[in-house]
C-alpha atoms as a PDB file:
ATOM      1  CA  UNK A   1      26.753 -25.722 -39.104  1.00  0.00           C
ATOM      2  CA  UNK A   2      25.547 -28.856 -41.392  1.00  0.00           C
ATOM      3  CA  UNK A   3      23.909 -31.586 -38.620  1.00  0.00           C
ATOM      4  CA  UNK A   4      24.604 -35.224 -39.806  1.00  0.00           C
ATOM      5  CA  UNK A   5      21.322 -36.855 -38.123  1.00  0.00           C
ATOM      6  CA  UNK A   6      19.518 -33.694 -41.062  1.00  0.00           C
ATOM      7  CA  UNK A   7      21.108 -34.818 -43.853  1.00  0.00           C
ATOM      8  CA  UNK A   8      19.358 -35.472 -47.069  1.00  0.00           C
ATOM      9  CA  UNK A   9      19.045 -39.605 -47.436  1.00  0.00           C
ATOM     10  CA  UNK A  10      19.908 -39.071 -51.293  1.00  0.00           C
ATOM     11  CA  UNK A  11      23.718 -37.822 -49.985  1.00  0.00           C
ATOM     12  CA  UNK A  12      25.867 -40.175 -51.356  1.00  0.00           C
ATOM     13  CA  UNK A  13      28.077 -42.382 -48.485  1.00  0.00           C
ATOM     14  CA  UNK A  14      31.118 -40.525 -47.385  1.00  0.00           C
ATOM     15  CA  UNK A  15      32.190 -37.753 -45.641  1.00  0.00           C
ATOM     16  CA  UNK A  16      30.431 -34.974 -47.708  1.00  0.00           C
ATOM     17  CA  UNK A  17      26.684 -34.411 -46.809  1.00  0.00           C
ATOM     18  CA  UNK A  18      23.943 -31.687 -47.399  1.00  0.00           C
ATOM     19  CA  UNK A  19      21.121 -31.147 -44.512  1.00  0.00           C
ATOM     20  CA  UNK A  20      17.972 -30.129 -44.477  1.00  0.00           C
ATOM     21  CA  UNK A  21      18.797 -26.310 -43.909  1.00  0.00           C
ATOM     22  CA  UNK A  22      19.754 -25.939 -47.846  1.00  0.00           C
ATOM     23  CA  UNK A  23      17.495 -23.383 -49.062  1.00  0.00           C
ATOM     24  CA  UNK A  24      18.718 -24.540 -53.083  1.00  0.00           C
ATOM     25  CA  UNK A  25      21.121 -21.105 -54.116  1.00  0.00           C
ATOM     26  CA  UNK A  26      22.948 -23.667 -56.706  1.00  0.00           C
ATOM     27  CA  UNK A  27      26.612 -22.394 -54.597  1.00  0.00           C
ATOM     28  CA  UNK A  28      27.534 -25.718 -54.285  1.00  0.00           C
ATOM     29  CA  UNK A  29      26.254 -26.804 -57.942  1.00  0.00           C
ATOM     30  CA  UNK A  30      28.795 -24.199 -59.215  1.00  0.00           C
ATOM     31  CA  UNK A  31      31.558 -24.636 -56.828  1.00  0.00           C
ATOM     32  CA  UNK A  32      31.747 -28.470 -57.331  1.00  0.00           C
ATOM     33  CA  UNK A  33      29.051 -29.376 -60.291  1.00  0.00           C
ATOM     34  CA  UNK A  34      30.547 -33.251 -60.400  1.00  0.00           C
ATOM     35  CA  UNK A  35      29.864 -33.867 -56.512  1.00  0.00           C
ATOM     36  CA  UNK A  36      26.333 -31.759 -56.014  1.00  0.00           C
ATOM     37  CA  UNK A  37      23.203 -32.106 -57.552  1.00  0.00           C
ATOM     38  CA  UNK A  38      19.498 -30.832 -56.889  1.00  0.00           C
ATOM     39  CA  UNK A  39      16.536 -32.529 -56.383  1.00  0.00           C
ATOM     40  CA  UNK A  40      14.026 -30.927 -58.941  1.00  0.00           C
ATOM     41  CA  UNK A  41      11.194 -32.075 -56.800  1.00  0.00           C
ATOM     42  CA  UNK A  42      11.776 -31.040 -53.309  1.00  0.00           C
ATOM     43  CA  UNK A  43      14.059 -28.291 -54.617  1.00  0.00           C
ATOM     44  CA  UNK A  44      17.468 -28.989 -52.608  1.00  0.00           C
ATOM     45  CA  UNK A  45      21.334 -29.591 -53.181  1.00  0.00           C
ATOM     46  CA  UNK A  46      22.642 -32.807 -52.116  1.00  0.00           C
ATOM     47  CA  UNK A  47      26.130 -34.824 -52.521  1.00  0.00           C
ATOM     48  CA  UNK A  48      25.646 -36.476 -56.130  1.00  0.00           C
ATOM     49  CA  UNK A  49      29.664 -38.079 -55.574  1.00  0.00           C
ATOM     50  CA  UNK A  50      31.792 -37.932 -53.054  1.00  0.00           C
ATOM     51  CA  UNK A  51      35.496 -36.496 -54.126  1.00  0.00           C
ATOM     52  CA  UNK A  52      37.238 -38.651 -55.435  1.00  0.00           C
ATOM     53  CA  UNK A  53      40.563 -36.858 -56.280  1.00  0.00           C
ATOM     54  CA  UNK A  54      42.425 -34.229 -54.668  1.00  0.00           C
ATOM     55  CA  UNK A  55      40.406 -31.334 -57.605  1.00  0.00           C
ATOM     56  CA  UNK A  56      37.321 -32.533 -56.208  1.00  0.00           C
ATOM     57  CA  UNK A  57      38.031 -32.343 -52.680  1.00  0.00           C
ATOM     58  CA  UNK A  58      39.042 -28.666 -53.175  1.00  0.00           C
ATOM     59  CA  UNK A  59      35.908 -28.244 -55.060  1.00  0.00           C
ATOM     60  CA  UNK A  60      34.216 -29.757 -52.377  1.00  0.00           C
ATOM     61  CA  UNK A  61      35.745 -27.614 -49.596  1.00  0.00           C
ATOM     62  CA  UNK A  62      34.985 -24.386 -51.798  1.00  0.00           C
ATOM     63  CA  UNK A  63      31.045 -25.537 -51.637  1.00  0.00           C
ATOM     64  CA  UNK A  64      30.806 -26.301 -48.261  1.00  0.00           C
ATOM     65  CA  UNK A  65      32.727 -22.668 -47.366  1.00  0.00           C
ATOM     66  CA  UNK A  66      30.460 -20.969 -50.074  1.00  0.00           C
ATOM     67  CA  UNK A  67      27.207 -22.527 -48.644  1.00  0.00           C
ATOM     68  CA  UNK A  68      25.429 -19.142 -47.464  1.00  0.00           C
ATOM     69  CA  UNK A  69      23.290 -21.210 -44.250  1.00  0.00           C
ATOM     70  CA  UNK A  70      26.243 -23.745 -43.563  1.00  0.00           C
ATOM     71  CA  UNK A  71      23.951 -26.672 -45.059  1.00  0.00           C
ATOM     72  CA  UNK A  72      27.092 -28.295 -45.752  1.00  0.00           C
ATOM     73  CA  UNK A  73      29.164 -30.625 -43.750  1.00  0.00           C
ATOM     74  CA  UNK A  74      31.637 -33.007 -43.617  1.00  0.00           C
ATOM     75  CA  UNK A  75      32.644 -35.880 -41.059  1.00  0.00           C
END
């Protein structure tokens, strides 16, 4: 399970977060490519935009039950 005090600091504010367990597989890129994004220098997923319609949130919830190590959480 995702643990808020290991998120990313690039997650955008809101209830969606990536931690530092994401080992970049690009699930949550494909599942919700509007909302995640990777950090080409570290090499990790984090929350480009929170949802901001009900699509996205489903999108959203699809990436965090995709996430293969649970690196994805939500408050």
């Amino acid at each position: 399970m995702a643990e808020k005090s290991k998120k990313w600091p690039d997650n955008a504010p809101g209830s969606y977060f990536v931690d530092d367990q994401c080992i970049d597989c690009d699930a949550c890129r494909a599942e919700a490519p509007d909302n995640f994004a990777r950090n080409d220098e570290r090499g990790y997923s984090y929350v480009v935009k929170q949802p901001a319609s009900p699509q996205e949130e489903a999108q959203c919830k699809s990436a965090l039950e995709a996430c293969p190590v649970e690196a994805i959480g939500k408050e």
